[in-house]
PDB file of N, CA and C in Angstrom:
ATOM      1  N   UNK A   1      17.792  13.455  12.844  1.00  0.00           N
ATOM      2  CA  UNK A   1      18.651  14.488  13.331  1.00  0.00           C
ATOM      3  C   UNK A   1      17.951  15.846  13.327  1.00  0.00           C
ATOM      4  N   UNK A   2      17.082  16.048  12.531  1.00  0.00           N
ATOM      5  CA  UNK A   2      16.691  17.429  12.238  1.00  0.00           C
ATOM      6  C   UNK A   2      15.672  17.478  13.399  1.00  0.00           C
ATOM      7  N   UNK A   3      14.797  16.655  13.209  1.00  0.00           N
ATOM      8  CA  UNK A   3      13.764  16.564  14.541  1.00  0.00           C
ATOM      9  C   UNK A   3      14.461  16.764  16.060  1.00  0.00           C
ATOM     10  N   UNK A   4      15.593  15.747  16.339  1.00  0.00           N
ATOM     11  CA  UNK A   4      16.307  16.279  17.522  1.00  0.00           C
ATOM     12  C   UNK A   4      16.835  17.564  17.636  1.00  0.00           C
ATOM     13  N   UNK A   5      17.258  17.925  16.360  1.00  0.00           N
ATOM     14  CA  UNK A   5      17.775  19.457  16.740  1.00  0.00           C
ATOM     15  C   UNK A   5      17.219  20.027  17.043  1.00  0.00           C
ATOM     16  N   UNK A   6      15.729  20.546  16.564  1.00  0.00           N
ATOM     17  CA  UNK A   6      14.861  21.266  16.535  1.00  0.00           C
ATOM     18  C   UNK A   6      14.511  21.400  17.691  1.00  0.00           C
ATOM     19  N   UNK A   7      14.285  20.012  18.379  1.00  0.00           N
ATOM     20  CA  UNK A   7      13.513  20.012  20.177  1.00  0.00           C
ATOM     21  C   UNK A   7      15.111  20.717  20.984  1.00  0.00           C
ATOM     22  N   UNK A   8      15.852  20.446  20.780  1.00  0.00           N
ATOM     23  CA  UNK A   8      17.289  20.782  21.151  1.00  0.00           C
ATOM     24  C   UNK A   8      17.464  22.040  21.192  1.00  0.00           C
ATOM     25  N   UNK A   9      17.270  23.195  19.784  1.00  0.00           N
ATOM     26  CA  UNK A   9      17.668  24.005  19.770  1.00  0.00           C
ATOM     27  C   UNK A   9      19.082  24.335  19.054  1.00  0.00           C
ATOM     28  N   UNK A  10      19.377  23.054  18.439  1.00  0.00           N
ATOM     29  CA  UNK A  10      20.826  23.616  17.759  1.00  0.00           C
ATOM     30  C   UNK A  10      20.541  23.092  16.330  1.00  0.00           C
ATOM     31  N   UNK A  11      21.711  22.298  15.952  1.00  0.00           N
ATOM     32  CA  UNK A  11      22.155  22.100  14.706  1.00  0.00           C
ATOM     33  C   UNK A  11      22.264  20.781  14.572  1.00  0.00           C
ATOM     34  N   UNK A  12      21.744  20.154  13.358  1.00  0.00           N
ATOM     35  CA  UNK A  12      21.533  18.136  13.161  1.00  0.00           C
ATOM     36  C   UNK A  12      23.273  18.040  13.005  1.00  0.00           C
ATOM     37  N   UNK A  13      24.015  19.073  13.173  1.00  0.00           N
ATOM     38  CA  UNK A  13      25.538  18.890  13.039  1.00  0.00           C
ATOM     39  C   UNK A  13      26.423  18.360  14.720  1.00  0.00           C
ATOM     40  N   UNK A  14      25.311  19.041  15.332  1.00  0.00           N
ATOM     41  CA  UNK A  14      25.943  18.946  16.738  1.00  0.00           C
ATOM     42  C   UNK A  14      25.029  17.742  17.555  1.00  0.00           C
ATOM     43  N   UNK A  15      24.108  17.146  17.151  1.00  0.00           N
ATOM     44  CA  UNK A  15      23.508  16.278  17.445  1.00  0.00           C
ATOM     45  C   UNK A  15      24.181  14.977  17.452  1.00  0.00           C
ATOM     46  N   UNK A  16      24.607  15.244  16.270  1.00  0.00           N
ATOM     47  CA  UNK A  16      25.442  14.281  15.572  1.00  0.00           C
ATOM     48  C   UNK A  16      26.775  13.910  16.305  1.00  0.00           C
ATOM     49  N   UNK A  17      27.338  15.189  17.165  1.00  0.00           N
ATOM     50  CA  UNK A  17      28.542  14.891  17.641  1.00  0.00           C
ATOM     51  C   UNK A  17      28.475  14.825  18.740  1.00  0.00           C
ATOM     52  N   UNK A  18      27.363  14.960  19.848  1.00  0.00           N
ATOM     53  CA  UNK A  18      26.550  14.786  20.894  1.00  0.00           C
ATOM     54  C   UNK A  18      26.163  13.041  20.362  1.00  0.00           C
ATOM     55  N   UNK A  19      25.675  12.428  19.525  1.00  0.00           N
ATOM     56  CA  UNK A  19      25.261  10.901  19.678  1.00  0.00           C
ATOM     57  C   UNK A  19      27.189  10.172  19.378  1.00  0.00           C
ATOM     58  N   UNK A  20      27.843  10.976  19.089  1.00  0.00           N
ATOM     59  CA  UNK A  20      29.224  10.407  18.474  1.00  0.00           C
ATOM     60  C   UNK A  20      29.629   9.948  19.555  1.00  0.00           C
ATOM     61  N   UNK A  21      30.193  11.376  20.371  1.00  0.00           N
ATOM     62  CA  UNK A  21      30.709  11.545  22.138  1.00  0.00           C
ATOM     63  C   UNK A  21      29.963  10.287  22.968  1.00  0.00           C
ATOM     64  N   UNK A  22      28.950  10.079  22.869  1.00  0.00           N
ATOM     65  CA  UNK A  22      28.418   9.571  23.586  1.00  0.00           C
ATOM     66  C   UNK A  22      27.317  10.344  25.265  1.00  0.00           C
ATOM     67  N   UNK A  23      27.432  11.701  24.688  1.00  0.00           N
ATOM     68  CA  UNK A  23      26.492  12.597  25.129  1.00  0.00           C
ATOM     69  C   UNK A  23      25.632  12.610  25.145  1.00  0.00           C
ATOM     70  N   UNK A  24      24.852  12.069  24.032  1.00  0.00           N
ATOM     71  CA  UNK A  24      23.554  11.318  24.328  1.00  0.00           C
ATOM     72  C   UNK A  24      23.238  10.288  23.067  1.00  0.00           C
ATOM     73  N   UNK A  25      22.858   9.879  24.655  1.00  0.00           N
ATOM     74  CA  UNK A  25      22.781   7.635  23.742  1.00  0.00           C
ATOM     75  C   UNK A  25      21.623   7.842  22.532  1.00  0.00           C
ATOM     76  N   UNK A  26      22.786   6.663  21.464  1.00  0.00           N
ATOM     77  CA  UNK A  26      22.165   6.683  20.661  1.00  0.00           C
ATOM     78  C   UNK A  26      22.433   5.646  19.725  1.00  0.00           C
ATOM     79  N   UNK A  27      21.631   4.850  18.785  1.00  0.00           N
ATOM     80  CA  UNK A  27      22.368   3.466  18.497  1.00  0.00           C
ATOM     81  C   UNK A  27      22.596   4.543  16.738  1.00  0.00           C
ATOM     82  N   UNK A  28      23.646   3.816  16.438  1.00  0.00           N
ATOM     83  CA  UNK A  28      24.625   3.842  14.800  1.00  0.00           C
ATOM     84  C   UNK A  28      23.538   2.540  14.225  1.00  0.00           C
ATOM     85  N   UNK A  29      22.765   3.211  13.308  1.00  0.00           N
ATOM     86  CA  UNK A  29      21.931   2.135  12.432  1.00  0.00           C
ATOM     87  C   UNK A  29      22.066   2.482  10.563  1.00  0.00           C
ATOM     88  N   UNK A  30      22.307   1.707  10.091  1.00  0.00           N
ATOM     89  CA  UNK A  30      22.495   1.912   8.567  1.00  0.00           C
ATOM     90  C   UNK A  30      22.801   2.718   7.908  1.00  0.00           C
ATOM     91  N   UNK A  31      23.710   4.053   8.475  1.00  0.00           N
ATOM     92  CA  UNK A  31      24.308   5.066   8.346  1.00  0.00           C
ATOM     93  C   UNK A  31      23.653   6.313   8.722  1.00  0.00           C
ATOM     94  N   UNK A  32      22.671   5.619   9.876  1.00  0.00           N
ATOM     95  CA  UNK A  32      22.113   7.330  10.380  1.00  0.00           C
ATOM     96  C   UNK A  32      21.947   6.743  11.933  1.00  0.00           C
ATOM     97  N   UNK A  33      21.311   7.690  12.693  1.00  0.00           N
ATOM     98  CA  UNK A  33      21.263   7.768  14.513  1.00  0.00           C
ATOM     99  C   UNK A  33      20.071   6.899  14.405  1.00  0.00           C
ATOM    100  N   UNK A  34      19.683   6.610  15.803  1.00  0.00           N
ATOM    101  CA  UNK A  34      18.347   6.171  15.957  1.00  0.00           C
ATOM    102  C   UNK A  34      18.763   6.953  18.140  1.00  0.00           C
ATOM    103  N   UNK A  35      18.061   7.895  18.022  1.00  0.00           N
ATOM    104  CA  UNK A  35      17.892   8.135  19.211  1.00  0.00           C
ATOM    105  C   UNK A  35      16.596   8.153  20.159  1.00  0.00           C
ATOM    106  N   UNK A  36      16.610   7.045  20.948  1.00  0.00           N
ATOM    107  CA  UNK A  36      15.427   7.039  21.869  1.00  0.00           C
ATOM    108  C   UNK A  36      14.793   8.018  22.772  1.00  0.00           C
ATOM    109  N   UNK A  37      13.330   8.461  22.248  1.00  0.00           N
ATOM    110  CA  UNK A  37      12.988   9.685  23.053  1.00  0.00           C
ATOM    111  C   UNK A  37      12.760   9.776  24.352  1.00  0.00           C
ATOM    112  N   UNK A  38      13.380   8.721  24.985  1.00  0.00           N
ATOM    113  CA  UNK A  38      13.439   8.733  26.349  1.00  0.00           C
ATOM    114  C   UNK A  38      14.702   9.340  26.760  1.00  0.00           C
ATOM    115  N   UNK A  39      15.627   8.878  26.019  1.00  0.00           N
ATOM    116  CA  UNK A  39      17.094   9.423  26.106  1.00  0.00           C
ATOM    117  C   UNK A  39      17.038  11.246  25.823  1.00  0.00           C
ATOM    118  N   UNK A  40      16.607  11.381  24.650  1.00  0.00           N
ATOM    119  CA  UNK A  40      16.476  12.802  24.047  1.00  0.00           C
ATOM    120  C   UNK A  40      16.174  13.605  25.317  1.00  0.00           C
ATOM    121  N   UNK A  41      14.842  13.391  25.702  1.00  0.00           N
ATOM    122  CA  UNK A  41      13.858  14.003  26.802  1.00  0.00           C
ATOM    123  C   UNK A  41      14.833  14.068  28.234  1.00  0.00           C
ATOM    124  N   UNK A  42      15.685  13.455  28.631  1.00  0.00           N
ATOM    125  CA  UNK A  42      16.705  13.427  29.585  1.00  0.00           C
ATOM    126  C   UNK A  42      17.408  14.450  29.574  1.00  0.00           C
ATOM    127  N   UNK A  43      18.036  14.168  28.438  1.00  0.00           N
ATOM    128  CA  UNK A  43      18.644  15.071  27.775  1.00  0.00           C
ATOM    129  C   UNK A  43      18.600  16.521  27.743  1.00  0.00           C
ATOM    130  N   UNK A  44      17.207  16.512  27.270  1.00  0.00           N
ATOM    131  CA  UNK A  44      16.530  17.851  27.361  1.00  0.00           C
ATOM    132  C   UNK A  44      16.510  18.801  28.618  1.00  0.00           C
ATOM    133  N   UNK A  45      16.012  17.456  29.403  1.00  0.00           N
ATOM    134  CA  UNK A  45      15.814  18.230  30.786  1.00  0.00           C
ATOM    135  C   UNK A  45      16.781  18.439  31.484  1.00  0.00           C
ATOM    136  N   UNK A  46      18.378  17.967  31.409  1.00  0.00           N
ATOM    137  CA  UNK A  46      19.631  18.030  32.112  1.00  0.00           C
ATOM    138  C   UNK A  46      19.712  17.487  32.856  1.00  0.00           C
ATOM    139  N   UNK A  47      19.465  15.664  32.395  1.00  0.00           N
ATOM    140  CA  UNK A  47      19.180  14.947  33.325  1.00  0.00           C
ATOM    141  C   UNK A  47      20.373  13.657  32.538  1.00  0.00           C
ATOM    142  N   UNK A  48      21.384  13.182  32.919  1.00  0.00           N
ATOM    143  CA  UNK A  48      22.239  12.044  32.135  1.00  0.00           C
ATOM    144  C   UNK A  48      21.034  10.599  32.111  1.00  0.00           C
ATOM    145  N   UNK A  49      21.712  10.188  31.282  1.00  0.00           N
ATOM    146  CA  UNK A  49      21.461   8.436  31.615  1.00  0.00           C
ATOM    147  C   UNK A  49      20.779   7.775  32.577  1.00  0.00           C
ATOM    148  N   UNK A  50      21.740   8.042  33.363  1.00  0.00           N
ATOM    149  CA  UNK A  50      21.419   7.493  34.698  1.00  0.00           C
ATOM    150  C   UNK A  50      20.402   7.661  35.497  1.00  0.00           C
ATOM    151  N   UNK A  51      19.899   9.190  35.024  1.00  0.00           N
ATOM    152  CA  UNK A  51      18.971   9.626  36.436  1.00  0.00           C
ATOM    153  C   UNK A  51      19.220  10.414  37.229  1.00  0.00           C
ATOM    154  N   UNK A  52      20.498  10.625  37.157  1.00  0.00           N
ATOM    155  CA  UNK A  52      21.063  12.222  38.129  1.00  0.00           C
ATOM    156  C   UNK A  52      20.890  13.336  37.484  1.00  0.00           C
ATOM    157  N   UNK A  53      20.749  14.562  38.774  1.00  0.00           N
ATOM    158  CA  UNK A  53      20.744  15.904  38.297  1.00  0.00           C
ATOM    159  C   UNK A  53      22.731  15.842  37.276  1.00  0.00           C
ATOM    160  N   UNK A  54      22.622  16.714  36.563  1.00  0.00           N
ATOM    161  CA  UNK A  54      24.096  16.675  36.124  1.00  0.00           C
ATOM    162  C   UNK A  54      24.508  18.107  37.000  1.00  0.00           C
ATOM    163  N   UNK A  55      25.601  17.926  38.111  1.00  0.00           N
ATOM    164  CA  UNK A  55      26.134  19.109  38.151  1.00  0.00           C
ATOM    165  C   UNK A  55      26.197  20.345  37.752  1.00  0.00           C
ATOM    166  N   UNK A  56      26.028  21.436  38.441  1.00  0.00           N
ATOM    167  CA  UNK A  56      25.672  23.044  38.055  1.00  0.00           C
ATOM    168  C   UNK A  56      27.388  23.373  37.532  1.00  0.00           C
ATOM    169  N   UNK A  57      26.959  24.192  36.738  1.00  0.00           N
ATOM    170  CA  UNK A  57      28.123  24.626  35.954  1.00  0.00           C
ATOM    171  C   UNK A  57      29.231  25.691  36.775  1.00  0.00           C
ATOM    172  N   UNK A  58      30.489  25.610  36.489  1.00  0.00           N
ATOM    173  CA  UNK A  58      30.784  27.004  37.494  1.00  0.00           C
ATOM    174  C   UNK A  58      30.780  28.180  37.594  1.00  0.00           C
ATOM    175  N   UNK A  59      30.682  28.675  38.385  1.00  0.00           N
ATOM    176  CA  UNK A  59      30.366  30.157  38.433  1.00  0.00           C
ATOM    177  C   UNK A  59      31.119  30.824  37.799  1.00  0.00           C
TER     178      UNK A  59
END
Protein backbone atom coordinates (compact mmCIF):
# COMPACT_ATOMS: atom_id res chain seq x y z
CA UNK A 1 0.00 0.00 0.00
CA UNK A 2 2.61 2.47 0.86
CA UNK A 3 4.53 1.85 -2.38
CA UNK A 4 1.19 2.40 -4.37
CA UNK A 5 0.52 5.47 -2.63
CA UNK A 6 3.58 6.94 -3.10
CA UNK A 7 3.56 6.34 -7.14
CA UNK A 8 -0.18 7.62 -6.67
CA UNK A 9 0.36 10.51 -4.73
CA UNK A 10 -2.05 9.99 -1.89
CA UNK A 11 -2.59 8.01 1.13
CA UNK A 12 -2.12 3.77 1.71
CA UNK A 13 -5.74 4.83 3.26
CA UNK A 14 -7.24 5.67 -0.04
CA UNK A 15 -5.56 3.01 -1.93
CA UNK A 16 -7.10 0.84 0.11
CA UNK A 17 -10.56 2.13 -0.70
CA UNK A 18 -9.70 2.52 -4.39
CA UNK A 19 -8.69 -1.63 -4.33
CA UNK A 20 -12.12 -2.01 -1.99
CA UNK A 21 -14.47 -0.03 -4.72
CA UNK A 22 -13.05 -1.85 -7.15
CA UNK A 23 -11.26 1.25 -8.71
CA UNK A 24 -8.44 -0.42 -9.14
CA UNK A 25 -8.08 -4.20 -9.46
CA UNK A 26 -6.70 -5.81 -6.96
CA UNK A 27 -6.70 -9.37 -5.41
CA UNK A 28 -7.64 -9.56 -1.17
CA UNK A 29 -4.63 -11.95 -0.14
CA UNK A 30 -4.01 -12.91 3.60
CA UNK A 31 -5.19 -9.72 4.93
CA UNK A 32 -3.41 -7.28 2.69
CA UNK A 33 -3.81 -6.09 -1.36
CA UNK A 34 -1.74 -7.60 -3.92
CA UNK A 35 -2.02 -5.06 -6.77
CA UNK A 36 -0.67 -5.80 -10.23
CA UNK A 37 1.65 -3.18 -11.70
CA UNK A 38 0.08 -3.40 -14.77
CA UNK A 39 -3.19 -2.46 -13.23
CA UNK A 40 -1.48 0.36 -10.96
CA UNK A 41 0.32 1.87 -14.18
CA UNK A 42 -3.29 2.12 -15.93
CA UNK A 43 -4.32 3.52 -13.34
CA UNK A 44 -1.80 5.97 -13.18
CA UNK A 45 -2.11 6.97 -16.54
CA UNK A 46 -6.14 7.38 -16.55
CA UNK A 47 -6.54 4.58 -18.34
CA UNK A 48 -9.48 1.77 -16.71
CA UNK A 49 -9.12 -1.92 -17.08
CA UNK A 50 -10.16 -2.21 -20.12
CA UNK A 51 -8.08 0.01 -22.19
CA UNK A 52 -10.18 3.07 -22.64
CA UNK A 53 -9.39 6.67 -22.29
CA UNK A 54 -11.77 7.26 -19.05
CA UNK A 55 -13.94 10.23 -19.86
CA UNK A 56 -12.90 14.00 -19.27
CA UNK A 57 -14.33 15.33 -16.25
CA UNK A 58 -16.95 18.19 -16.41
CA UNK A 59 -16.38 21.42 -16.90
Amino acid sequence: MAEAASLLGCTPTYVRRLCRTGALPAQRITGGWVIEAAALDQYRHGRPPDGKPRPAPPP
